[in-house]
Every structure is written in structure tokens, then in C-alpha cells.
PDB file of N, CA and C in Angstrom:
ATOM      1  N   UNK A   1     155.738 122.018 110.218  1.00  0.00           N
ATOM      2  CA  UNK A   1     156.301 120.760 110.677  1.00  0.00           C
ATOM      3  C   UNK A   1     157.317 120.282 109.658  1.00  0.00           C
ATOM      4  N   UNK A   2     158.639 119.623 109.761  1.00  0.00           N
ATOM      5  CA  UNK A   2     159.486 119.249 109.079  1.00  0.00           C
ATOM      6  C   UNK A   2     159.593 117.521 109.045  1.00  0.00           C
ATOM      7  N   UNK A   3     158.771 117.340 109.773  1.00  0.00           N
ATOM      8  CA  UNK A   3     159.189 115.763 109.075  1.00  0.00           C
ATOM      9  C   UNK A   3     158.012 114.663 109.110  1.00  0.00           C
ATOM     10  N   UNK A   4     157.843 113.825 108.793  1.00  0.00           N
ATOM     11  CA  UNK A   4     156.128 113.251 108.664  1.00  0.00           C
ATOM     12  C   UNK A   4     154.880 113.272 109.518  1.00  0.00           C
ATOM     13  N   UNK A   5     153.603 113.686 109.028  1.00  0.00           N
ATOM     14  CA  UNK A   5     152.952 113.518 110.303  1.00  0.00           C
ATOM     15  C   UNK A   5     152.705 112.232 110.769  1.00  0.00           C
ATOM     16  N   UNK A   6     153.081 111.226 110.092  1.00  0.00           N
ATOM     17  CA  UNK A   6     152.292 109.711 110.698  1.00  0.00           C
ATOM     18  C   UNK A   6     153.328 108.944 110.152  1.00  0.00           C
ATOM     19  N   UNK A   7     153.326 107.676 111.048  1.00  0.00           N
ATOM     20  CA  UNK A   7     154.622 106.707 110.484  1.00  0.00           C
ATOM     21  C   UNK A   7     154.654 105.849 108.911  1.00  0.00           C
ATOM     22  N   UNK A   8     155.148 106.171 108.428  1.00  0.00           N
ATOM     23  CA  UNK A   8     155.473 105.213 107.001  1.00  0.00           C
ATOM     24  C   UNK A   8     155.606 106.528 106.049  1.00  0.00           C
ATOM     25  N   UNK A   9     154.722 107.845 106.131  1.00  0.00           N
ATOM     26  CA  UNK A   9     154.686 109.232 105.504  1.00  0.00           C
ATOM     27  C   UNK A   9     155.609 109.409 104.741  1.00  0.00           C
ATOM     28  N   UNK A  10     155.410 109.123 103.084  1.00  0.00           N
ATOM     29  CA  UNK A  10     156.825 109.737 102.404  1.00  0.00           C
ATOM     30  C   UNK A  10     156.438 110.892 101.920  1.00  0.00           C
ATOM     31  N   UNK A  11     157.786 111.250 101.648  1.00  0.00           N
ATOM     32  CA  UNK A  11     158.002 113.040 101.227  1.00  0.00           C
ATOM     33  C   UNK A  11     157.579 113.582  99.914  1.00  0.00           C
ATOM     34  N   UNK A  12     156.903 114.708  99.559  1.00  0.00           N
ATOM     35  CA  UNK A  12     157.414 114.506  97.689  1.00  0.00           C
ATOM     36  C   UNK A  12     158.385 114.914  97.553  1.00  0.00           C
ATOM     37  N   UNK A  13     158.296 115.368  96.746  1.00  0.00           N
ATOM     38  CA  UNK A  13     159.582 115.978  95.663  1.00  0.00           C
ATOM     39  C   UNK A  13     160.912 116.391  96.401  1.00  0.00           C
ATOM     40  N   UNK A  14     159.758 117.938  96.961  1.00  0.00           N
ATOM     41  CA  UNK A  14     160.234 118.719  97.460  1.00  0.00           C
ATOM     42  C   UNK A  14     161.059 118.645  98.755  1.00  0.00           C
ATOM     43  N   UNK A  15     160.694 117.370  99.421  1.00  0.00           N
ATOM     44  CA  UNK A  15     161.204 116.846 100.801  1.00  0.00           C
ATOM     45  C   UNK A  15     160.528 117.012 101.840  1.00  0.00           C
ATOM     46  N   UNK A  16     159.376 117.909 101.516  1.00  0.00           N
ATOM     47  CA  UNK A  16     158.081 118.238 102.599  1.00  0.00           C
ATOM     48  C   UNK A  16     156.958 117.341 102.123  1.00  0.00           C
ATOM     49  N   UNK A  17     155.968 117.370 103.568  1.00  0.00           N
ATOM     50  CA  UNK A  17     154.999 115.733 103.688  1.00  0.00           C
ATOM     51  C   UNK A  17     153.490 116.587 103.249  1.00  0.00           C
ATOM     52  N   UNK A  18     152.886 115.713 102.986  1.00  0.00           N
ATOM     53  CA  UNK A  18     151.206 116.180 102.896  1.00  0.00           C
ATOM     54  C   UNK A  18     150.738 116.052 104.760  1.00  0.00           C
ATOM     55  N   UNK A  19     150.097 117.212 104.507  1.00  0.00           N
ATOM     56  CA  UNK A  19     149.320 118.666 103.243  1.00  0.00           C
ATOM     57  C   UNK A  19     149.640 118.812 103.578  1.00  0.00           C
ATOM     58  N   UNK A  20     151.453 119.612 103.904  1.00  0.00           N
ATOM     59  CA  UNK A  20     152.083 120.971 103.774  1.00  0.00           C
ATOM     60  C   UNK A  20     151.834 120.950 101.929  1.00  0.00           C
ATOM     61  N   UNK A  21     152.253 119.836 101.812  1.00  0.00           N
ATOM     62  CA  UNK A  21     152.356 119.576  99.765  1.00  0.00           C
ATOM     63  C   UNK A  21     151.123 118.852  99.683  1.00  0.00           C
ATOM     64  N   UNK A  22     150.338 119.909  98.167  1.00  0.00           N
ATOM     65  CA  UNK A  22     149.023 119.337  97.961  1.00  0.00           C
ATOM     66  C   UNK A  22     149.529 119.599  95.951  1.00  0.00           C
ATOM     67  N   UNK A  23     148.555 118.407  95.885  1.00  0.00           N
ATOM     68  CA  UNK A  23     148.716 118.348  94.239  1.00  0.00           C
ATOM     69  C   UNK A  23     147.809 119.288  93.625  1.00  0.00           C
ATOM     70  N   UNK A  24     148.377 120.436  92.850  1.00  0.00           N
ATOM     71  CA  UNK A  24     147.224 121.383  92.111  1.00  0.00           C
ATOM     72  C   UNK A  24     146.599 120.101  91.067  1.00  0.00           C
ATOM     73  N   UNK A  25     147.442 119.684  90.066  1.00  0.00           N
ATOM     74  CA  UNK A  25     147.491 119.622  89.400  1.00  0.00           C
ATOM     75  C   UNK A  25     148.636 118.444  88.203  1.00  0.00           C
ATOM     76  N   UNK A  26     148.002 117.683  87.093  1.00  0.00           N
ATOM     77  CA  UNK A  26     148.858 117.176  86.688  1.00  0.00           C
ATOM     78  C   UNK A  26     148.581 117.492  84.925  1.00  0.00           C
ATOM     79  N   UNK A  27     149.725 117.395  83.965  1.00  0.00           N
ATOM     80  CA  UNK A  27     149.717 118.376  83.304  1.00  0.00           C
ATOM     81  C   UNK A  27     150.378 117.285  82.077  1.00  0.00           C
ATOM     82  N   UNK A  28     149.826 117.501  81.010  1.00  0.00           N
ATOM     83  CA  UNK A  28     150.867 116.674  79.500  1.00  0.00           C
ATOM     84  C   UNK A  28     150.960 117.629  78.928  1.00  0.00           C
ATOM     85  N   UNK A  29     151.978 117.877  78.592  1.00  0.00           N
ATOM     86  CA  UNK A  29     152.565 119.088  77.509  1.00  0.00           C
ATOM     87  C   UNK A  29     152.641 118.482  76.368  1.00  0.00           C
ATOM     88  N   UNK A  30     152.429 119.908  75.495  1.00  0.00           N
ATOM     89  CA  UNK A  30     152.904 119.799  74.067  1.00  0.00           C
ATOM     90  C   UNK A  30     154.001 118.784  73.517  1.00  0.00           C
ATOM     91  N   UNK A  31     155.389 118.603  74.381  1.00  0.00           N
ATOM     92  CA  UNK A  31     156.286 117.765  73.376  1.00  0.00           C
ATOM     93  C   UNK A  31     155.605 116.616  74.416  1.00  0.00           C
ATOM     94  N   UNK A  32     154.621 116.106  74.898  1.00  0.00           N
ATOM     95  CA  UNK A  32     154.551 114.541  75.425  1.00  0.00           C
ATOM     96  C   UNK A  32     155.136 114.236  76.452  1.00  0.00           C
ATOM     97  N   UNK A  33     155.543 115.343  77.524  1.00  0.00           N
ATOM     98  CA  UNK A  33     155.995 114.718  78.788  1.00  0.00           C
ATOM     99  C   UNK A  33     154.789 115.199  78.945  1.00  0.00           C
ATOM    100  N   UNK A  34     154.985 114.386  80.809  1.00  0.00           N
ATOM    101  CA  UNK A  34     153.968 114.526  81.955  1.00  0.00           C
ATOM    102  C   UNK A  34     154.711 115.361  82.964  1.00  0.00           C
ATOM    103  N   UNK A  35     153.975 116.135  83.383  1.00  0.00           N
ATOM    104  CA  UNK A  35     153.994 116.617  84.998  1.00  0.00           C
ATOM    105  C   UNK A  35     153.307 117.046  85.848  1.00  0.00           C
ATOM    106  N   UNK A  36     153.764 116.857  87.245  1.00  0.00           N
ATOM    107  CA  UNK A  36     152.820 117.304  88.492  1.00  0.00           C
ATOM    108  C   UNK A  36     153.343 118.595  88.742  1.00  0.00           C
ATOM    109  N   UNK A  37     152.311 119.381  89.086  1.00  0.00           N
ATOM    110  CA  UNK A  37     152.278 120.805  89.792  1.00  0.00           C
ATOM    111  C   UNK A  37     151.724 120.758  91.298  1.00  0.00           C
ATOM    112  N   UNK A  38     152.798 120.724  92.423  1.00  0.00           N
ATOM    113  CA  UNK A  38     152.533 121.173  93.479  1.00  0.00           C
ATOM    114  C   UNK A  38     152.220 121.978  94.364  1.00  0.00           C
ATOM    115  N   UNK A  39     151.195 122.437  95.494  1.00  0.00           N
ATOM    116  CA  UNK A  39     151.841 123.365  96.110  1.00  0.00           C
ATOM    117  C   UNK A  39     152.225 123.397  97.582  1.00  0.00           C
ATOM    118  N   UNK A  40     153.551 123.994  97.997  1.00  0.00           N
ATOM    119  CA  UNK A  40     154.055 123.585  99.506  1.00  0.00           C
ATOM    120  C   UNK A  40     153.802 124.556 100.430  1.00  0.00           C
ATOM    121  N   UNK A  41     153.503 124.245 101.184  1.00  0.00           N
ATOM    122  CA  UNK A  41     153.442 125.513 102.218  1.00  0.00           C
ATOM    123  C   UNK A  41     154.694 126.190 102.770  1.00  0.00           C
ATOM    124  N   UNK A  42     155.812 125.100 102.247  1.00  0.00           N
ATOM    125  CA  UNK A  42     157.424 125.861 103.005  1.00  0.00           C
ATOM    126  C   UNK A  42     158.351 126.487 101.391  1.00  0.00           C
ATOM    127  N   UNK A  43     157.984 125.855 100.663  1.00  0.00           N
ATOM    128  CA  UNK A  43     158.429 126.003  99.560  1.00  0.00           C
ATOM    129  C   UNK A  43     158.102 126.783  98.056  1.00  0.00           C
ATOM    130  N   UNK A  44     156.609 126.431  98.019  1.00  0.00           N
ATOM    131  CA  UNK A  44     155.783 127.172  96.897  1.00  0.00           C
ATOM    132  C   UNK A  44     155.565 126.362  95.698  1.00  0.00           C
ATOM    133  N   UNK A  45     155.668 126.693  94.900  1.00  0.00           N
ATOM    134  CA  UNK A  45     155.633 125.911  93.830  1.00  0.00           C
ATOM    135  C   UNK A  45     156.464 125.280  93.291  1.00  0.00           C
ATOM    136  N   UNK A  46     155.932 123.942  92.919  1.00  0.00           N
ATOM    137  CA  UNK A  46     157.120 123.057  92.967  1.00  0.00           C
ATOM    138  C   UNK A  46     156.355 121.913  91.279  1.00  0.00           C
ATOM    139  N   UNK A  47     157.736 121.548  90.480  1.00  0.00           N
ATOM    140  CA  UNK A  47     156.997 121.658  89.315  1.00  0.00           C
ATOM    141  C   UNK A  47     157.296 120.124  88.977  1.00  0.00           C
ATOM    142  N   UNK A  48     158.032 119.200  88.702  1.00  0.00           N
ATOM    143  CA  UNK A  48     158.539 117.689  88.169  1.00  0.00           C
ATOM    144  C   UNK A  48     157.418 116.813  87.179  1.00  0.00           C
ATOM    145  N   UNK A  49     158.550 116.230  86.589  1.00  0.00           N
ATOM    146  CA  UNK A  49     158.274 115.712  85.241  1.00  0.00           C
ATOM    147  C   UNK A  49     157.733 114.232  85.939  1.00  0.00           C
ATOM    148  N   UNK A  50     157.131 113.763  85.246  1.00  0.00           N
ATOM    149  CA  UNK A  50     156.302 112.066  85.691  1.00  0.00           C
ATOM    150  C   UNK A  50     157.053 110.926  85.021  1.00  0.00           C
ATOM    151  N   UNK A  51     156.869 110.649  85.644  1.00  0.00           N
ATOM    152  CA  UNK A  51     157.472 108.695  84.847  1.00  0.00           C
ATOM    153  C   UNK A  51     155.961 108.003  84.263  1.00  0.00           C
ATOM    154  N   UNK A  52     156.080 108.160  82.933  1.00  0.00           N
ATOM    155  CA  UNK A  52     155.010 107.229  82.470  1.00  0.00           C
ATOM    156  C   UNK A  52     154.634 106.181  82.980  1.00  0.00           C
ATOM    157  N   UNK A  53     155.758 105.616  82.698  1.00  0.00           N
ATOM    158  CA  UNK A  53     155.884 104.277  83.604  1.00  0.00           C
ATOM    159  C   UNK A  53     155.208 103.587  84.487  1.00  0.00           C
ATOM    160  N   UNK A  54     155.211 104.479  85.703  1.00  0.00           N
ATOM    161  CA  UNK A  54     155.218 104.631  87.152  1.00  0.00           C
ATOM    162  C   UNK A  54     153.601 105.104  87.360  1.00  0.00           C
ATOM    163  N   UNK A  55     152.855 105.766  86.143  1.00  0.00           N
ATOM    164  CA  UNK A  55     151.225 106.321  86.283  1.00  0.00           C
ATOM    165  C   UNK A  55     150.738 105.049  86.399  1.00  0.00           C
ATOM    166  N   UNK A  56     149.760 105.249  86.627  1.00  0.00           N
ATOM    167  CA  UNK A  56     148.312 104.594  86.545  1.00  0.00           C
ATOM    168  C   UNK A  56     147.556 105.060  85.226  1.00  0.00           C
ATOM    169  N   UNK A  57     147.760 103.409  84.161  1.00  0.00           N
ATOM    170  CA  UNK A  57     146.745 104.154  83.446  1.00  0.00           C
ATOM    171  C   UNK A  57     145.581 104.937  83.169  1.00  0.00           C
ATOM    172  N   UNK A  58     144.899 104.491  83.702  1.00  0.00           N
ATOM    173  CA  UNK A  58     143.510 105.606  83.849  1.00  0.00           C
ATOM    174  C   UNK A  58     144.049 106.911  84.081  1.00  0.00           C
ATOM    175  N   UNK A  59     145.348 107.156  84.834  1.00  0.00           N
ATOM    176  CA  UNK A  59     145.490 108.835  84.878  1.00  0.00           C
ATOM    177  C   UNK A  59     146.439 109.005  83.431  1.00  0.00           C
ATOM    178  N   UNK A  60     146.800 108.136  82.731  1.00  0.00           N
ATOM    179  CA  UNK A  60     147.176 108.396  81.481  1.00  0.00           C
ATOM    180  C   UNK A  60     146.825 108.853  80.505  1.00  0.00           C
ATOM    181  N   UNK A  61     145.697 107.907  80.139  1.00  0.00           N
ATOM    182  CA  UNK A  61     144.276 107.812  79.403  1.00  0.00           C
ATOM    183  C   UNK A  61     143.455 109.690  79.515  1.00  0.00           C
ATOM    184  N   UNK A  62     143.610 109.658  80.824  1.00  0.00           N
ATOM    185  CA  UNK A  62     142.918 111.213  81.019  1.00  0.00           C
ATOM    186  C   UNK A  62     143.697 112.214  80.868  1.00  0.00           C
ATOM    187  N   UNK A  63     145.075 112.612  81.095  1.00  0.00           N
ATOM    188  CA  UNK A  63     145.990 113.310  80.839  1.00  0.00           C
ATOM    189  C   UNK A  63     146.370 113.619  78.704  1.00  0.00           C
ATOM    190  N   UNK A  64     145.973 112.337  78.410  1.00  0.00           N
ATOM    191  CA  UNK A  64     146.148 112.189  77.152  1.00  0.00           C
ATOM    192  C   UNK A  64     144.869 112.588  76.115  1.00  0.00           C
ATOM    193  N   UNK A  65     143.725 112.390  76.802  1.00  0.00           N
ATOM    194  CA  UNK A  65     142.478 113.040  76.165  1.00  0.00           C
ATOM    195  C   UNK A  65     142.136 114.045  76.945  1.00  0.00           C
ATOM    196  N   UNK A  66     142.187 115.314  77.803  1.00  0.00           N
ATOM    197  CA  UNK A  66     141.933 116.437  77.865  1.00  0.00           C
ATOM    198  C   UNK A  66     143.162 116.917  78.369  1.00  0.00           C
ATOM    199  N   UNK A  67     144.411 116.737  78.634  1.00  0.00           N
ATOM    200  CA  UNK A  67     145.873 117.320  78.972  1.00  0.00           C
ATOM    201  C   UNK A  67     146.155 117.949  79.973  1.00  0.00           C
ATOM    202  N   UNK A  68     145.161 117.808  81.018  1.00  0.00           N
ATOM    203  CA  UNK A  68     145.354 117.917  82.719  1.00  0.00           C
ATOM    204  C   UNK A  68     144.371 117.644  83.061  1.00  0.00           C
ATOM    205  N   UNK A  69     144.616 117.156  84.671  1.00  0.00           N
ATOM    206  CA  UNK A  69     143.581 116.937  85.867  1.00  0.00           C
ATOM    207  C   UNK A  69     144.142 117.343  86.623  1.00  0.00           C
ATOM    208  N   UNK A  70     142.670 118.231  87.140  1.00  0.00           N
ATOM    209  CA  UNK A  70     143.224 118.961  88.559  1.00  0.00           C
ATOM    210  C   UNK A  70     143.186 117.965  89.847  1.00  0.00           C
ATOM    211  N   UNK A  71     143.967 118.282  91.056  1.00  0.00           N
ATOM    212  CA  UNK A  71     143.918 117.679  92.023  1.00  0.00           C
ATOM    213  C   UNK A  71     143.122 118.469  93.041  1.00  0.00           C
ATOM    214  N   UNK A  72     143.623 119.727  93.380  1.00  0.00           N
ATOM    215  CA  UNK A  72     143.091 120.782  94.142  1.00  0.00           C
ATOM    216  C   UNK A  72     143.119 122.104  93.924  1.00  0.00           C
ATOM    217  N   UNK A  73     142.105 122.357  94.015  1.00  0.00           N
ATOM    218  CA  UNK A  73     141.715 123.951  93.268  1.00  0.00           C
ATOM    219  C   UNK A  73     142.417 124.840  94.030  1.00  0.00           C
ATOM    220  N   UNK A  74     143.164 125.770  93.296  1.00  0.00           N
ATOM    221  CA  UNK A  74     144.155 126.674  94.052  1.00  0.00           C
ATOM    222  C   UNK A  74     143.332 127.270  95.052  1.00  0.00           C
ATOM    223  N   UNK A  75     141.703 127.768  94.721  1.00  0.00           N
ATOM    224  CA  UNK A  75     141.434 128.419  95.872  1.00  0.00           C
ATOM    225  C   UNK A  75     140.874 127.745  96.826  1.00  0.00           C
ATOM    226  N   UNK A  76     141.020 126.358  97.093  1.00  0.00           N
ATOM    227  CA  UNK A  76     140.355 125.525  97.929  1.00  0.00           C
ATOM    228  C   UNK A  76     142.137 125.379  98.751  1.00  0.00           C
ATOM    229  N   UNK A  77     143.144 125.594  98.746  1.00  0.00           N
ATOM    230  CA  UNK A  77     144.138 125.009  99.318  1.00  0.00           C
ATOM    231  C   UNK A  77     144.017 125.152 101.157  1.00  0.00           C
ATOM    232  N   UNK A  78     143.736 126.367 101.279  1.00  0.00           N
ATOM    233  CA  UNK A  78     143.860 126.690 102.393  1.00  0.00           C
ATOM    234  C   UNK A  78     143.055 125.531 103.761  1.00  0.00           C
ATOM    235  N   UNK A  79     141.642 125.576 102.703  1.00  0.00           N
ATOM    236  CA  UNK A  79     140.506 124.666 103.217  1.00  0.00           C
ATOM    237  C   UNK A  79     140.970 123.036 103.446  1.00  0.00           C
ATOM    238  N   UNK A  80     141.590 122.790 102.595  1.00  0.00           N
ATOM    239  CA  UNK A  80     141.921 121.656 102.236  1.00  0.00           C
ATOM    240  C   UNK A  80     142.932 120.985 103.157  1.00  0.00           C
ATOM    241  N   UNK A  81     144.159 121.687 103.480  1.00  0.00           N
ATOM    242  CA  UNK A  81     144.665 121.668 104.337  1.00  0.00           C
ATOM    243  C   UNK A  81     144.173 121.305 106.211  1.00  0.00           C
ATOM    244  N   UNK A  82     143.495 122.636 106.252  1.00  0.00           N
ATOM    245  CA  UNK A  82     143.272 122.657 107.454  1.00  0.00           C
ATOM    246  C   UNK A  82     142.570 121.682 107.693  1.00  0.00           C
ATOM    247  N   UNK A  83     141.406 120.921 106.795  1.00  0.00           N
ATOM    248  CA  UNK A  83     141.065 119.655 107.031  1.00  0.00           C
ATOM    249  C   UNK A  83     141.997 118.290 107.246  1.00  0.00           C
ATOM    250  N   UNK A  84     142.530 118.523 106.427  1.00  0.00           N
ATOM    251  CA  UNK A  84     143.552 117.276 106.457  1.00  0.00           C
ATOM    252  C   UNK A  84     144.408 117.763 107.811  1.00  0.00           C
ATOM    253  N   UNK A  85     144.826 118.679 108.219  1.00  0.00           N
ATOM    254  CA  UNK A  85     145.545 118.533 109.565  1.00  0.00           C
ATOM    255  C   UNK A  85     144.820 118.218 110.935  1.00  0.00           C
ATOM    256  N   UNK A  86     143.801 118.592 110.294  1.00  0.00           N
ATOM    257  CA  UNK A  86     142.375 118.261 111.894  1.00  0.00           C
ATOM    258  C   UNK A  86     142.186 116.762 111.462  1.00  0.00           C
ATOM    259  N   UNK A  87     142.072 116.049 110.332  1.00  0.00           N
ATOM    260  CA  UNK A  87     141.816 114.738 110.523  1.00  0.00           C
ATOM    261  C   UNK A  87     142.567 113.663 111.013  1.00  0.00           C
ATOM    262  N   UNK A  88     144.491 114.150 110.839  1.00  0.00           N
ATOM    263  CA  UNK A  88     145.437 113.331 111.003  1.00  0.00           C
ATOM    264  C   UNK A  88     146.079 113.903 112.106  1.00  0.00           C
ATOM    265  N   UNK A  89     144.944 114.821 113.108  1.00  0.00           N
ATOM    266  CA  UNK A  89     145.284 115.393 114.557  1.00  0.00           C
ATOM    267  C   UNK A  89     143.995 114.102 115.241  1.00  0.00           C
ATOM    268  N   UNK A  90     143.100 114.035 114.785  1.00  0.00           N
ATOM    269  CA  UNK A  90     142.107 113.349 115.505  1.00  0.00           C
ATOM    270  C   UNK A  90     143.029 111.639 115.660  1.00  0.00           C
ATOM    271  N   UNK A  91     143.163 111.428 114.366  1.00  0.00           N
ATOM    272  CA  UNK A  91     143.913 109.980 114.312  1.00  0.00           C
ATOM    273  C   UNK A  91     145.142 110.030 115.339  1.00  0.00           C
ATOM    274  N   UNK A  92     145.758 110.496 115.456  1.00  0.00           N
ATOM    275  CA  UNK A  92     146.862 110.924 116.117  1.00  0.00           C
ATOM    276  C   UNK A  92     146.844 110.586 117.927  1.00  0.00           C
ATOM    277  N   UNK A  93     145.306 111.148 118.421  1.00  0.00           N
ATOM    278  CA  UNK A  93     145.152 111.287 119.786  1.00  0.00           C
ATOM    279  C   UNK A  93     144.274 109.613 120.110  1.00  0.00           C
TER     280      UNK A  93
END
């Protein structure tokens, strides 16, 4: 599907909507940036830097004392998905 499943639906990064795009992962590197690790179903992996700013502390706080949180386990994607498209198919009808 190319454009939102439900009205208000913004895009990430990449320009594709959830769950085609599911968050693996968010990541603080060595020099002190932040970033999210995506993955798209049209695109693949998709990588961007965070706005401090713009977090929620508590995901700061945790990024900063163990240097990632996962969102979704690479081998759960498939699962994960197909749920989320059966739930926002039920809402839908």
C-alpha cells in the first residue's frame, strides 16, 4: 500500500506508513548522537539521526544508560505486521 492506512497516518522517514515501517530499534552512539533503525517493507533499512530535543525523556534516560532499546525484534517482524494489518483491517470495516 502507498499511502496511509487510516486518516491523520503520518509517514516516517522513509515516506512509507506503519507497519509497512516498524521500529527495530533506537540506538546512542559513541560520539553522542541518537538514532532510529527502521524496517520497511518497500524500502529496507532505513537508518536517521534523532532530535534530542524532540525525545521523550524517559527514552533518553534509557538510551543513555544501556545505549539502545529495541522496538521490534527482527525476528518477530513478520508477526508483527500481519497483526497490525488484521487489527487496522477490523477497525476499518
Amino acid at each position: 500500500m502507498s499511502g496511509p492506512y487510516f486518516k491523520g497516518q503520518q509517514p516516517s522517514q522513509c515516506g512509507h506508513y506503519y507497519p509497512d515501517v516498524l521500529r527495530l530499534r533506537d540506538e546512542k552512539r559513541e560520539d553522542g548522537t541518537f538514532v532510529r533503525i527502521t524496517d520497511c517493507s518497500h524500502c529496507g533499512r532505513h537508518e536517521f539521526q534523532l532530535d534530542v530535543q524532540a525525545l521523550d525523556k524517559a527514552l533518553v534516560r534509557k538510551l543513555n544508560k544501556k545505549g539502545v532499546v529495541v522496538g521490534t525484534k527482527e525476528e518477530e517482524l513478520s508477526q508483527v505486521r500481519e497483526k497490525a494489518l488484521e487489527r487496522l483491517s477490523s477497525k476499518q470495516k
